[in-house]
PDB file of N, CA and C in Angstrom:
ATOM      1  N   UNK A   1     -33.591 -29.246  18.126  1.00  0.00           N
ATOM      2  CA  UNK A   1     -34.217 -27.973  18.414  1.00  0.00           C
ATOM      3  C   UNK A   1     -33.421 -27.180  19.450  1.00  0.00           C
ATOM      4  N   UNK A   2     -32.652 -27.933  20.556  1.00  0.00           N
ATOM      5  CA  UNK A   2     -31.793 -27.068  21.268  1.00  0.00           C
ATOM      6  C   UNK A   2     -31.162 -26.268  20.836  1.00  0.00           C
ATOM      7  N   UNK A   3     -29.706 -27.032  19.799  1.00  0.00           N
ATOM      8  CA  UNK A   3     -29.180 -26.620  19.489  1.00  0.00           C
ATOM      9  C   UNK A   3     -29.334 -25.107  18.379  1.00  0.00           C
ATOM     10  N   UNK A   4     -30.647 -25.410  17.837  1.00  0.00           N
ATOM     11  CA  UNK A   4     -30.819 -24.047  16.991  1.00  0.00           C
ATOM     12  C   UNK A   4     -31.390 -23.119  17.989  1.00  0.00           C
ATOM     13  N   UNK A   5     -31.879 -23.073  19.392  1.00  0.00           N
ATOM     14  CA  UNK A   5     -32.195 -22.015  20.024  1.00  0.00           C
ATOM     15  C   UNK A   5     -30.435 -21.513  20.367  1.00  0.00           C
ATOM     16  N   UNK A   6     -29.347 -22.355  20.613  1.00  0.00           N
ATOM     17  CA  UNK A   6     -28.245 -22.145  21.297  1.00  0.00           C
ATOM     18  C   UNK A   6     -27.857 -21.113  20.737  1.00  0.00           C
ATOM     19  N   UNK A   7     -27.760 -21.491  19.324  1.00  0.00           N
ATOM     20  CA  UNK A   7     -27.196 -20.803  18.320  1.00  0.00           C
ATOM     21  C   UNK A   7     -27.779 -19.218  17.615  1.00  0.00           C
ATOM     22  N   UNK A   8     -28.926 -19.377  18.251  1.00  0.00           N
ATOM     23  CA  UNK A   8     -29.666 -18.041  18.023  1.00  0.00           C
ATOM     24  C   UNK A   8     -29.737 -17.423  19.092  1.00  0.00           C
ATOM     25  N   UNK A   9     -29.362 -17.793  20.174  1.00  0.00           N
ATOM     26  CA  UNK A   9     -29.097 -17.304  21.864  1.00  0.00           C
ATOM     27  C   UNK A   9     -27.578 -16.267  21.373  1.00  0.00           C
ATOM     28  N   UNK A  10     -26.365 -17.341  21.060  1.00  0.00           N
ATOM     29  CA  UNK A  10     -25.439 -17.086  20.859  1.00  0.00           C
ATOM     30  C   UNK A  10     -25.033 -15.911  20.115  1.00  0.00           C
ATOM     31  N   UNK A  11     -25.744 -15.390  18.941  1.00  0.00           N
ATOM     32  CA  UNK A  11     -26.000 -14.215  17.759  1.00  0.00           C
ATOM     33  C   UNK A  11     -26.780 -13.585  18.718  1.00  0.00           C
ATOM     34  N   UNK A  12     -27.472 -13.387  18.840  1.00  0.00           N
ATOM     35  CA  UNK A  12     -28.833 -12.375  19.439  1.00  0.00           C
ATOM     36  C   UNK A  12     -27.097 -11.572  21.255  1.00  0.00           C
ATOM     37  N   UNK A  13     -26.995 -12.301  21.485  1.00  0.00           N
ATOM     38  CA  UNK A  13     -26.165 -12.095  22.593  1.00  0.00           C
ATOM     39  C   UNK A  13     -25.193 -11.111  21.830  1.00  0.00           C
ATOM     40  N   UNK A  14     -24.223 -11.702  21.096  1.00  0.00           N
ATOM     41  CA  UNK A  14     -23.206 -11.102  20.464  1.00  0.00           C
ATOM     42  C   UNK A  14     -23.560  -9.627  19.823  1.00  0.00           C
ATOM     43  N   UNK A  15     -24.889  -9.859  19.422  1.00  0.00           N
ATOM     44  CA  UNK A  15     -25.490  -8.335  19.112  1.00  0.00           C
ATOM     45  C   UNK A  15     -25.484  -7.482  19.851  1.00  0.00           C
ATOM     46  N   UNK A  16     -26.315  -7.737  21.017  1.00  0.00           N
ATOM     47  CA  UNK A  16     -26.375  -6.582  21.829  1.00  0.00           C
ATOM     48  C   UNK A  16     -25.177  -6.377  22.865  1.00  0.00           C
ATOM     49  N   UNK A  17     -23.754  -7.519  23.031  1.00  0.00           N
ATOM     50  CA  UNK A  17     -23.239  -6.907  23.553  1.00  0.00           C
ATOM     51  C   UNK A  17     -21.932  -5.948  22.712  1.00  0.00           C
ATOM     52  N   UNK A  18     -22.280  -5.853  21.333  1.00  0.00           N
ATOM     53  CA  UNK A  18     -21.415  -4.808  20.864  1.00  0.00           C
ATOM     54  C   UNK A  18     -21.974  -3.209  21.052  1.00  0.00           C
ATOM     55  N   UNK A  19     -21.449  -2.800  22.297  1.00  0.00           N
ATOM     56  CA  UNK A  19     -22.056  -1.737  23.225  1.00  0.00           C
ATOM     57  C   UNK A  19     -22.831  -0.276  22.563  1.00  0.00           C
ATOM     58  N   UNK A  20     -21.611  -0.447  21.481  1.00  0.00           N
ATOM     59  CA  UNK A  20     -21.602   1.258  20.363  1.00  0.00           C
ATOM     60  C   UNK A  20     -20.681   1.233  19.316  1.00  0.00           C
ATOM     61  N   UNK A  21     -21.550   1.685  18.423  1.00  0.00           N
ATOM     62  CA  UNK A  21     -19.952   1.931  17.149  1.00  0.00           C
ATOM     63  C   UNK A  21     -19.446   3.275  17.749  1.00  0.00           C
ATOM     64  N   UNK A  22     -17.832   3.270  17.429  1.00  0.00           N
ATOM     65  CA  UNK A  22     -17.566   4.293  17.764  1.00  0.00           C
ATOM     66  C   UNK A  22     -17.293   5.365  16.366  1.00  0.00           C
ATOM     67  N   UNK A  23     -16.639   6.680  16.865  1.00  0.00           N
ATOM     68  CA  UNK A  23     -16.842   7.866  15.794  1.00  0.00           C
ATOM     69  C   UNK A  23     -15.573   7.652  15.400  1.00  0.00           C
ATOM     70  N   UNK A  24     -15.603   7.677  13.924  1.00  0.00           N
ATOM     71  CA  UNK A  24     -14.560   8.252  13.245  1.00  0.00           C
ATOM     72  C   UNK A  24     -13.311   8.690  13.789  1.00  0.00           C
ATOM     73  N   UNK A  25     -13.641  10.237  14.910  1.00  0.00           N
ATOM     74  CA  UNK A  25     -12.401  10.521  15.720  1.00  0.00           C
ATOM     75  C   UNK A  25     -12.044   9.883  16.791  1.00  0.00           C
ATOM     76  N   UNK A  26     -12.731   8.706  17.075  1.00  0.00           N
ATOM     77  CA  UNK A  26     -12.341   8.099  17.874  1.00  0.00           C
ATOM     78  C   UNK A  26     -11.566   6.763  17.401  1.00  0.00           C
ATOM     79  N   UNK A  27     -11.554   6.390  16.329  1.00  0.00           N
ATOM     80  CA  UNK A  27     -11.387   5.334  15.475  1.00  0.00           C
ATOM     81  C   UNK A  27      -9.617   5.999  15.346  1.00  0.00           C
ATOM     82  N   UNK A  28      -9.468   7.265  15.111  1.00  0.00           N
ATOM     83  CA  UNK A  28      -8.510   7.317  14.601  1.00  0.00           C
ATOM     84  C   UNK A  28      -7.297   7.965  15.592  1.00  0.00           C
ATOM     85  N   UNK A  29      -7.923   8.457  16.401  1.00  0.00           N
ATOM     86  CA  UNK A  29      -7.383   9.173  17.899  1.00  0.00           C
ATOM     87  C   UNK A  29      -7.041   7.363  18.447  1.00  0.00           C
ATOM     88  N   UNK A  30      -7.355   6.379  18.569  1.00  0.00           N
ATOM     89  CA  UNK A  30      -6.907   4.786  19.062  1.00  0.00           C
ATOM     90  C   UNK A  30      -5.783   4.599  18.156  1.00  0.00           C
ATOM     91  N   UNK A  31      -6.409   4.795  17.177  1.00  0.00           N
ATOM     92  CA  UNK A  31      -4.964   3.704  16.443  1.00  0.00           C
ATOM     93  C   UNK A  31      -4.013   4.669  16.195  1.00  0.00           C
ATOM     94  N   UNK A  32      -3.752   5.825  15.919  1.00  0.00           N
ATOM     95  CA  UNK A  32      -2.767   7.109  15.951  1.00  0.00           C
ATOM     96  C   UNK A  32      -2.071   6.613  17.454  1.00  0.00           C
ATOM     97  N   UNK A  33      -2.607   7.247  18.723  1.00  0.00           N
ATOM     98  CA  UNK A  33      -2.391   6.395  20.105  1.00  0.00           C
ATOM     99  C   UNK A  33      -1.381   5.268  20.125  1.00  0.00           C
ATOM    100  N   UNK A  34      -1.925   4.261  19.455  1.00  0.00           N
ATOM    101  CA  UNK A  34      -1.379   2.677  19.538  1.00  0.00           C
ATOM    102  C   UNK A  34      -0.025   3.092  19.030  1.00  0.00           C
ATOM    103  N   UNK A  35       0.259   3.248  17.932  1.00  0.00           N
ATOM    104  CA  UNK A  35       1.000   3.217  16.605  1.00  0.00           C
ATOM    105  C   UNK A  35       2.011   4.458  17.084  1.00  0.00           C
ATOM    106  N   UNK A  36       1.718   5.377  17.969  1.00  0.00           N
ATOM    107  CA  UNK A  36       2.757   6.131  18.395  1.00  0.00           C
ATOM    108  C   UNK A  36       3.147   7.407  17.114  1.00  0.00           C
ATOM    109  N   UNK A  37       1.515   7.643  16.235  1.00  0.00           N
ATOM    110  CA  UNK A  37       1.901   8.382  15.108  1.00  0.00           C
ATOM    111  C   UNK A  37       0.723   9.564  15.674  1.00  0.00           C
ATOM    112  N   UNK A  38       0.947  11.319  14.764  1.00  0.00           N
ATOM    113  CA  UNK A  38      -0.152  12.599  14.876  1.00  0.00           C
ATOM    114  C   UNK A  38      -0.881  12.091  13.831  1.00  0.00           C
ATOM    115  N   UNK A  39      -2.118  12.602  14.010  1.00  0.00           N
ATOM    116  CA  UNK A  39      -2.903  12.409  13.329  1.00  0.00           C
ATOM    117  C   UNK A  39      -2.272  13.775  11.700  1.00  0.00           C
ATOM    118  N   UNK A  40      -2.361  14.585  12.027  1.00  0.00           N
ATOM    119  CA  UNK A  40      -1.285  15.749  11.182  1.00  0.00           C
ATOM    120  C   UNK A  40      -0.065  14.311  10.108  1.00  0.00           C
ATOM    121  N   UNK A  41       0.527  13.644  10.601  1.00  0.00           N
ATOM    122  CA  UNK A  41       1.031  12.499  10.016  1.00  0.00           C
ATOM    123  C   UNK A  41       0.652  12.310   9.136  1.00  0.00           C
ATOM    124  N   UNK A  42      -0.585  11.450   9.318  1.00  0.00           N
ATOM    125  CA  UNK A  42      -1.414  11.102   8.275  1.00  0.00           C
ATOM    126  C   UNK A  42      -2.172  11.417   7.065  1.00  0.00           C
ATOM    127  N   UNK A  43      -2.066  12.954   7.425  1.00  0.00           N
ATOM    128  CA  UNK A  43      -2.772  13.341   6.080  1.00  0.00           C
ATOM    129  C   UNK A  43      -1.700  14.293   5.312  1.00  0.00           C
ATOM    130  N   UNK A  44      -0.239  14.195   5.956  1.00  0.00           N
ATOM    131  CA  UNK A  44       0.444  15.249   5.123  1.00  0.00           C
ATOM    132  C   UNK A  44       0.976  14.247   3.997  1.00  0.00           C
ATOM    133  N   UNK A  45       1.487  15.235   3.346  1.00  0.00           N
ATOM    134  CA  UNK A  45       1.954  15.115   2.188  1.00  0.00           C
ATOM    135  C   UNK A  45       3.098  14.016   2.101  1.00  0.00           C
ATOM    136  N   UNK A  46       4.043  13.321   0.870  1.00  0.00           N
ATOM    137  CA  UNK A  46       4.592  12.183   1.072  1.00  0.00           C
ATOM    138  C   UNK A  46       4.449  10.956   1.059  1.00  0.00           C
ATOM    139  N   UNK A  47       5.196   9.758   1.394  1.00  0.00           N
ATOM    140  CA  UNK A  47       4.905   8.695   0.974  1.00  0.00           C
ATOM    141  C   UNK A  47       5.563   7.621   2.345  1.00  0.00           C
ATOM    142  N   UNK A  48       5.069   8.309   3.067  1.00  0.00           N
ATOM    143  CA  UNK A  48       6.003   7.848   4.445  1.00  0.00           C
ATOM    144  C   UNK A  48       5.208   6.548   4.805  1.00  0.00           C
ATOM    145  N   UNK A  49       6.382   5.311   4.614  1.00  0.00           N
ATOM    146  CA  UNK A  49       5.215   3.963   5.020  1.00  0.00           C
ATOM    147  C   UNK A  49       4.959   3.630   6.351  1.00  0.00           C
ATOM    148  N   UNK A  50       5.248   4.082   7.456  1.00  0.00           N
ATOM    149  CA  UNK A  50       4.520   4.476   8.623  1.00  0.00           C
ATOM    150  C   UNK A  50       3.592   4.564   8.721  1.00  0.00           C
ATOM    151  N   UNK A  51       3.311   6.135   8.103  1.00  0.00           N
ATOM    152  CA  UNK A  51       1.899   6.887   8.070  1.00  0.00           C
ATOM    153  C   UNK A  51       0.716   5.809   6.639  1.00  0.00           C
ATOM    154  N   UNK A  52       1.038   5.315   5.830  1.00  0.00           N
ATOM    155  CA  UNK A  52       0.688   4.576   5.258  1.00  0.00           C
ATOM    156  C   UNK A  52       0.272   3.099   5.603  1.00  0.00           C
ATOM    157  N   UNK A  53       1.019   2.493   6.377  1.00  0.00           N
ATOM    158  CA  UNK A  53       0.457   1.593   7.147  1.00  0.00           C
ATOM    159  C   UNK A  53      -0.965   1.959   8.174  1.00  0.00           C
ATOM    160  N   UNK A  54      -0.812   3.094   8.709  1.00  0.00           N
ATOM    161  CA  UNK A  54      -1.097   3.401   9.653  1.00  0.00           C
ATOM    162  C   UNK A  54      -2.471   3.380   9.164  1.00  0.00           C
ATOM    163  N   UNK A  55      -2.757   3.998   7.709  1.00  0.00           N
ATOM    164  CA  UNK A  55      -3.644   4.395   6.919  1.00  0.00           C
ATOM    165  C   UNK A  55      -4.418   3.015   6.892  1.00  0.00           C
ATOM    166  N   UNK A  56      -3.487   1.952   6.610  1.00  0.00           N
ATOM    167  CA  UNK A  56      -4.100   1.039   5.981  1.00  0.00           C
ATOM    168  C   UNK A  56      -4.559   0.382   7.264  1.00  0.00           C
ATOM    169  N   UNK A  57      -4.308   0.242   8.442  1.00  0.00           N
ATOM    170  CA  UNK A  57      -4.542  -0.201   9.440  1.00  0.00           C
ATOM    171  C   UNK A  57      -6.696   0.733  10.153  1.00  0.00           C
ATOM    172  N   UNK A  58      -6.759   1.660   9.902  1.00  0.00           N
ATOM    173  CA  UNK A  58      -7.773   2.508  10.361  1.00  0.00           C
ATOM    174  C   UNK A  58      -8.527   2.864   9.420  1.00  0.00           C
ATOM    175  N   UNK A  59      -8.364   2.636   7.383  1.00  0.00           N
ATOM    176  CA  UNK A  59      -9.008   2.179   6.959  1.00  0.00           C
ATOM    177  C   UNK A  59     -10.090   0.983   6.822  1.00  0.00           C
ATOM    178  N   UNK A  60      -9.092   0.096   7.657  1.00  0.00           N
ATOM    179  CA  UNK A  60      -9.931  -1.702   7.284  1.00  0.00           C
ATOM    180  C   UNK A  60     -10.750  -1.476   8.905  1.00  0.00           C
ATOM    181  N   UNK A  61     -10.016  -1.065   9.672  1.00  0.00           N
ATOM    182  CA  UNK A  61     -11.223  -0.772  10.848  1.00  0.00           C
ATOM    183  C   UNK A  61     -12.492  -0.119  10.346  1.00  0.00           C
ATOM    184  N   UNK A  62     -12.344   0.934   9.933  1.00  0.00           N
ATOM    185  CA  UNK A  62     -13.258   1.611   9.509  1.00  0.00           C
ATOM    186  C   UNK A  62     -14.361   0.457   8.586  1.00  0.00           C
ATOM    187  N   UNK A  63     -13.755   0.327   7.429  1.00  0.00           N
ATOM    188  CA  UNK A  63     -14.730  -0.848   6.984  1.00  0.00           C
ATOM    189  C   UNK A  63     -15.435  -2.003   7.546  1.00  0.00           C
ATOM    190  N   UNK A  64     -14.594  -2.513   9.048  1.00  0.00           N
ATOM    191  CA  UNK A  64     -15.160  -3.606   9.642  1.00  0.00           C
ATOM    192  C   UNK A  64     -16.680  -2.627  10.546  1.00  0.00           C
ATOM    193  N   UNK A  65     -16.128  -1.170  10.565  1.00  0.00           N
ATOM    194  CA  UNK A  65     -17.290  -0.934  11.715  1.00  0.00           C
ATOM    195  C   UNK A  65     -18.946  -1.047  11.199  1.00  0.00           C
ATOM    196  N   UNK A  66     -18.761  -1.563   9.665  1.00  0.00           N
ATOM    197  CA  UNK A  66     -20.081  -1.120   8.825  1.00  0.00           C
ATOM    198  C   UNK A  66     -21.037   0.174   9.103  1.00  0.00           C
ATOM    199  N   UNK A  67     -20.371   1.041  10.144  1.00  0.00           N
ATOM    200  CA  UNK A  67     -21.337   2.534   9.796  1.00  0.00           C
ATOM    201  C   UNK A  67     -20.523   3.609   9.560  1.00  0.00           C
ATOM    202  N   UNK A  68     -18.967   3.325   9.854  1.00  0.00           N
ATOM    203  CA  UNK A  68     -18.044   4.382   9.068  1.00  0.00           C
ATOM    204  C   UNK A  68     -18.136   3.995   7.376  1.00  0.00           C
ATOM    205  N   UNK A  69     -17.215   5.426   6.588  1.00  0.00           N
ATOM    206  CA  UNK A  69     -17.218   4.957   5.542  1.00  0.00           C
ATOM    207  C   UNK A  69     -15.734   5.647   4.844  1.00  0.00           C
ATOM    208  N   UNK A  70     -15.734   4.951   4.097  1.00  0.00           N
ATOM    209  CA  UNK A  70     -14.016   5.482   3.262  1.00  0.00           C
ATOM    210  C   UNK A  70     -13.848   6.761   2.926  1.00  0.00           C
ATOM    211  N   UNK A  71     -15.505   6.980   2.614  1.00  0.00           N
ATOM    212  CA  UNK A  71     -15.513   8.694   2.096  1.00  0.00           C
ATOM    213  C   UNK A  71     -15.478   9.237   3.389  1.00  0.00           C
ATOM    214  N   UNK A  72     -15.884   9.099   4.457  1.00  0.00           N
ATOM    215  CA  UNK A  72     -15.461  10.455   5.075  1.00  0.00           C
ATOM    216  C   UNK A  72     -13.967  10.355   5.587  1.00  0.00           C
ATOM    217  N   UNK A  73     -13.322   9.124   5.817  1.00  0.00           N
ATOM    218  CA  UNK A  73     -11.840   9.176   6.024  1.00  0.00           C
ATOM    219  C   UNK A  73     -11.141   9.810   5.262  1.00  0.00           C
ATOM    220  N   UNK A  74     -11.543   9.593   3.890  1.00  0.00           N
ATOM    221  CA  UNK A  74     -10.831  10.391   2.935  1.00  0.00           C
ATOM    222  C   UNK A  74     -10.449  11.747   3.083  1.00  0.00           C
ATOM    223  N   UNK A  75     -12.107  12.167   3.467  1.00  0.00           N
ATOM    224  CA  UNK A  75     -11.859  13.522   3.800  1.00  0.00           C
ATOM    225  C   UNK A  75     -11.923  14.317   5.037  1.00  0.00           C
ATOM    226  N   UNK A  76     -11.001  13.324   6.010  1.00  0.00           N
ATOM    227  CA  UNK A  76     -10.597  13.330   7.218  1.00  0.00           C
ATOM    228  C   UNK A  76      -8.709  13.266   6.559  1.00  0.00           C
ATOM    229  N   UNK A  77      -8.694  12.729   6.197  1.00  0.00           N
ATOM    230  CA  UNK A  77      -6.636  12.196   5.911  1.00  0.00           C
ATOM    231  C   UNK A  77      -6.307  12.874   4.543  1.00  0.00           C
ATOM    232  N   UNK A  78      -6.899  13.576   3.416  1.00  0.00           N
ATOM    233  CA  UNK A  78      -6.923  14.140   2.678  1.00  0.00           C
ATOM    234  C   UNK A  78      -6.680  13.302   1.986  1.00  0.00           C
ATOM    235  N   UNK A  79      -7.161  11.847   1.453  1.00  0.00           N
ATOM    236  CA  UNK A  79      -6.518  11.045   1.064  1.00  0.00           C
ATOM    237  C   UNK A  79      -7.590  10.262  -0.040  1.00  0.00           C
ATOM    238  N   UNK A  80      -7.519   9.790  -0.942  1.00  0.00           N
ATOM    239  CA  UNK A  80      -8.441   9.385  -2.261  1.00  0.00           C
ATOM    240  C   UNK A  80      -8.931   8.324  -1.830  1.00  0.00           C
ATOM    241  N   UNK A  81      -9.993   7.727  -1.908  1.00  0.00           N
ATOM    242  CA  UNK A  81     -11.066   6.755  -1.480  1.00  0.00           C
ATOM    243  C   UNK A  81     -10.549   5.667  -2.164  1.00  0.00           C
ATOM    244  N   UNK A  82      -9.867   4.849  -2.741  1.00  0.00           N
ATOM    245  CA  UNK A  82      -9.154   3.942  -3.765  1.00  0.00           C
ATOM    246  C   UNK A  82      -7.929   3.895  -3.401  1.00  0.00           C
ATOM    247  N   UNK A  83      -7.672   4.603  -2.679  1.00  0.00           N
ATOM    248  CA  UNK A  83      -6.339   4.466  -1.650  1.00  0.00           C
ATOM    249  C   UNK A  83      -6.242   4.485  -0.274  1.00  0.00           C
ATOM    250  N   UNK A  84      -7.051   4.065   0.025  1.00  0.00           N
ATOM    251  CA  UNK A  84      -7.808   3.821   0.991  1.00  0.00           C
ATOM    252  C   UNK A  84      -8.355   2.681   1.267  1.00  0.00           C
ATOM    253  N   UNK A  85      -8.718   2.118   0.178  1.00  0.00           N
ATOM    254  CA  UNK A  85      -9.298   0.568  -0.394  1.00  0.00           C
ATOM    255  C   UNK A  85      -8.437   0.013  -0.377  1.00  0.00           C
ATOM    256  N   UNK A  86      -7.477   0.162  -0.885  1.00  0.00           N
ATOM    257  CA  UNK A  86      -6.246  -0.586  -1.615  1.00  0.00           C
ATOM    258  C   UNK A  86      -5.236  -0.759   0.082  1.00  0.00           C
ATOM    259  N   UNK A  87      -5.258   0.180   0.511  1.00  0.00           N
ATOM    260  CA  UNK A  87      -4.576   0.189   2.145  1.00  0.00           C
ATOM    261  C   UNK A  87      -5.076  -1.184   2.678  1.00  0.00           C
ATOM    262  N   UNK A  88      -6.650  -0.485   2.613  1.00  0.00           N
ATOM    263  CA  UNK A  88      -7.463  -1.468   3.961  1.00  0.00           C
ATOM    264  C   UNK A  88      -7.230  -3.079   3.542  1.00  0.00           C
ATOM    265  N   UNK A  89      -7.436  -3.246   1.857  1.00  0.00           N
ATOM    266  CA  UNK A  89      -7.246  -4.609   1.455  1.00  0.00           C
ATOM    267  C   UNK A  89      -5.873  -4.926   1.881  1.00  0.00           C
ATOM    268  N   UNK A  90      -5.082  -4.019   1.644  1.00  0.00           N
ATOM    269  CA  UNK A  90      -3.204  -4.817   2.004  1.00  0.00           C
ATOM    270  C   UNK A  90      -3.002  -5.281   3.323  1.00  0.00           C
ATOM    271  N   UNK A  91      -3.778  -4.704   4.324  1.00  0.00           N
ATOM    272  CA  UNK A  91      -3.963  -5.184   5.760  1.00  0.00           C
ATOM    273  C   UNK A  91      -4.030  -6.610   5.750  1.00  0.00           C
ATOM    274  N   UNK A  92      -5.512  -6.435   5.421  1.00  0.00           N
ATOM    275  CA  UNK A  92      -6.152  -7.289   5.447  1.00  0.00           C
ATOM    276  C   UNK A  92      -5.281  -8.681   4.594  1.00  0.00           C
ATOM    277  N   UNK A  93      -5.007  -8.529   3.465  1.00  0.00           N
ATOM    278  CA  UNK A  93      -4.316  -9.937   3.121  1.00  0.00           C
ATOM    279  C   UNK A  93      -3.189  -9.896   3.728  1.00  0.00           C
ATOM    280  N   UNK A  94      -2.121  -8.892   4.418  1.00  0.00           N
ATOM    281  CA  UNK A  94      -1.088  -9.075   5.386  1.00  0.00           C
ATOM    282  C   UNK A  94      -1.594  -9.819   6.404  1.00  0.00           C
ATOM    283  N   UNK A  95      -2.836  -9.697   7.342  1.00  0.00           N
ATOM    284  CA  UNK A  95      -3.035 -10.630   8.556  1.00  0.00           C
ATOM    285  C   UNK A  95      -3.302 -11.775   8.192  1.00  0.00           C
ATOM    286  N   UNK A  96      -3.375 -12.163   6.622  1.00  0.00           N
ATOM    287  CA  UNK A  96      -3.911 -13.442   6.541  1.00  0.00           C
ATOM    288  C   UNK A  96      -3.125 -14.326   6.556  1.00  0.00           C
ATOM    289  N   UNK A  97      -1.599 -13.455   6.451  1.00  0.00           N
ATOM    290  CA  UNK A  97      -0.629 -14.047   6.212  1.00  0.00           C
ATOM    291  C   UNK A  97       0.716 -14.243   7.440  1.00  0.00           C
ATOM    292  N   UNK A  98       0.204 -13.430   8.573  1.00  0.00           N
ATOM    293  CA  UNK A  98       0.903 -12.835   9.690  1.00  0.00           C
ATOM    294  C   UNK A  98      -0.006 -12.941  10.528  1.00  0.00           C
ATOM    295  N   UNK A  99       0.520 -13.597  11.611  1.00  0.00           N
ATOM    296  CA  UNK A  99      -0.187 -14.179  12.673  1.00  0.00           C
ATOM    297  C   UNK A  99      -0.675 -13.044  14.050  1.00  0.00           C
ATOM    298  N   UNK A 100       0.688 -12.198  13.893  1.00  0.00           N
ATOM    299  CA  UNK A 100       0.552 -11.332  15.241  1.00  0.00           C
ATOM    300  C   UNK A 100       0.050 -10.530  14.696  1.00  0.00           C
ATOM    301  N   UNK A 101       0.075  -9.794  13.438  1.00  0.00           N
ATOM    302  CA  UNK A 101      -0.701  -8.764  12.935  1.00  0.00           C
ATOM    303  C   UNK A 101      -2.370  -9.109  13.079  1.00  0.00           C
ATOM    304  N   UNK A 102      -3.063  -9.961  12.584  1.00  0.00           N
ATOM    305  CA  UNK A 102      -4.201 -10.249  12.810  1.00  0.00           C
ATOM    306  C   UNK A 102      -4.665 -10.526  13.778  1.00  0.00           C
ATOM    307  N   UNK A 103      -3.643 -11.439  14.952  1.00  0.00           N
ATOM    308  CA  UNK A 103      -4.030 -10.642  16.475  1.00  0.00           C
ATOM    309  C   UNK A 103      -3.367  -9.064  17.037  1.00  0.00           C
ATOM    310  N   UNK A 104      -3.417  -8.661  16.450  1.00  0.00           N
ATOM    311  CA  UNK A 104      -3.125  -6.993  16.618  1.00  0.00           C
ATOM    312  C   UNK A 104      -4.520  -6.580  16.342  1.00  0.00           C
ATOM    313  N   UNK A 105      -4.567  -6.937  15.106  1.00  0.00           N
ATOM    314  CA  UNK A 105      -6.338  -5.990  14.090  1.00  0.00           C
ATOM    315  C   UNK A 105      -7.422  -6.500  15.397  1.00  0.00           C
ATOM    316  N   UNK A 106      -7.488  -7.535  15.553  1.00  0.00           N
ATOM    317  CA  UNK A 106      -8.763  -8.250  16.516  1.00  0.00           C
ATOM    318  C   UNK A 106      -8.556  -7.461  17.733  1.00  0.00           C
ATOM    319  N   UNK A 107      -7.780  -6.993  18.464  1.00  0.00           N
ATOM    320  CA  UNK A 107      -7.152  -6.665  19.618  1.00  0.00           C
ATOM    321  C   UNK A 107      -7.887  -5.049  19.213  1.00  0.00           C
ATOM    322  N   UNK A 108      -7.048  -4.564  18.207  1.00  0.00           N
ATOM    323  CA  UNK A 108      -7.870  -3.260  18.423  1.00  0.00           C
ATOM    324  C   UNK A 108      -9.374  -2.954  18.027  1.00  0.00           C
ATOM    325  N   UNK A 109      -9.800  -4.190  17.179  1.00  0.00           N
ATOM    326  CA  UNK A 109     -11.152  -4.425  16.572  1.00  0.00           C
ATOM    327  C   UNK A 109     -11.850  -4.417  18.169  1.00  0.00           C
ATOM    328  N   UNK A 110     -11.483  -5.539  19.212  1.00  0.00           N
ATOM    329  CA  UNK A 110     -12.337  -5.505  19.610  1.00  0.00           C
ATOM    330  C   UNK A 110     -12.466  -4.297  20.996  1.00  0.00           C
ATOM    331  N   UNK A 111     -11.178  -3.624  21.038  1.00  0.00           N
ATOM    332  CA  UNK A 111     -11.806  -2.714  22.199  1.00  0.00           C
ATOM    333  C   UNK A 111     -12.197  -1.408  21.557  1.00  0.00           C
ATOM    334  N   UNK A 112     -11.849  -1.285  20.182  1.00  0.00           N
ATOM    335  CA  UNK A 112     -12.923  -0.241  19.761  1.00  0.00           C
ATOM    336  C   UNK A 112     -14.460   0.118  19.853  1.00  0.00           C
ATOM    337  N   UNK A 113     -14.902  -1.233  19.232  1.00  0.00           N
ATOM    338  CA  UNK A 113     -16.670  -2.061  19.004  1.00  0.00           C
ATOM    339  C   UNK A 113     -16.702  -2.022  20.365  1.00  0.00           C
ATOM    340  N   UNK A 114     -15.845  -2.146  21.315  1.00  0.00           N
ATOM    341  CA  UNK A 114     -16.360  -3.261  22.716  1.00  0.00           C
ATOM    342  C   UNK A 114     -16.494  -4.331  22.256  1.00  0.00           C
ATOM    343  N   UNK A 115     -16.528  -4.934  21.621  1.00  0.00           N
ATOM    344  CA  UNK A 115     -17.301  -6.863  21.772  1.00  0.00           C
ATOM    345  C   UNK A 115     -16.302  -7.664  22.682  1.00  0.00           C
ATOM    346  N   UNK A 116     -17.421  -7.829  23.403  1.00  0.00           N
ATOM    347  CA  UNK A 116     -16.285  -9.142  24.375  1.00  0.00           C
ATOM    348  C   UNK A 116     -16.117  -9.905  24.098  1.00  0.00           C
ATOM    349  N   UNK A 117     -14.918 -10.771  24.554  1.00  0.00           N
ATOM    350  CA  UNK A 117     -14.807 -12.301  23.661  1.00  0.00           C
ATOM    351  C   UNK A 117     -15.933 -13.178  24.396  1.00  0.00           C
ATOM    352  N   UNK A 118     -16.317 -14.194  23.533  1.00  0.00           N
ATOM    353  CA  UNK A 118     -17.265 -14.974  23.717  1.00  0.00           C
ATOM    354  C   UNK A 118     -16.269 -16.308  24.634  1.00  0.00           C
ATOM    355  N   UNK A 119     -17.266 -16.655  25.337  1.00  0.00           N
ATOM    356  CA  UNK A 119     -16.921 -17.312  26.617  1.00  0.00           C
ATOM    357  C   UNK A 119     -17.584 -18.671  26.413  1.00  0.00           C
ATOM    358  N   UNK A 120     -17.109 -19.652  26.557  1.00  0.00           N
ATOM    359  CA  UNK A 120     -18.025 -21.128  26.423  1.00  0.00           C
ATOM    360  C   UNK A 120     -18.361 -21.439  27.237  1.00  0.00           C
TER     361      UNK A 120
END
């Protein structure tokens, strides 16, 4: 019985200390920031894999925040919702496969959310 209060201590905690989702322009004003790219970048025209990474990098954020959504990035970056998908997924199986990249995503995952790391 401890252990299932621990463990529901542990969740219930982790909840409330993810402080705020943040906005959209703030989602994308960070990782533009990080990445050393304009936001103007991102939605122009071309096939520049920079700005495409970049895409795919603040897409899959976006999806982790569960209250952003692809459609309004889309029509934030002028950019098709299925390409956007296809970004966020390439991330995503890149960190699965790349070690510093997926501590990169967590790194900016978590000072976006706020979530602090959990402490034992």
């Amino acid at each position: 019985m401890g252990e299932e209060n621990f463990i529901e201590e542990v969740f219930l905690r982790a909840q409330q200390e993810r402080q705020r989702d943040p906005t959209m322009e703030e989602v994308v004003k960070k990782i533009c920031e990080y990445y050393g790219v304009k936001e103007t970048e991102l939605s122009a025209g071309g096939k520049s894999h920079r700005a495409s990474a970049v895409r795919g990098v603040i897409a899959w954020l976006v999806l982790e925040s569960g209250k952003l959504t692809l459609t309004e990035l889309s029509k934030r970056l002028k950019r098709d919702v299925s390409t956007l998908s296809s970004a966020a997924q390439r991330v995503f199986m890149l960190s699965n496969e790349d070690a510093e990249l997926a501590k990169e995503l967590q790194k900016l995952k978590h000072e976006l959310f706020r979530i602090p790391k959990l402490q034992a």
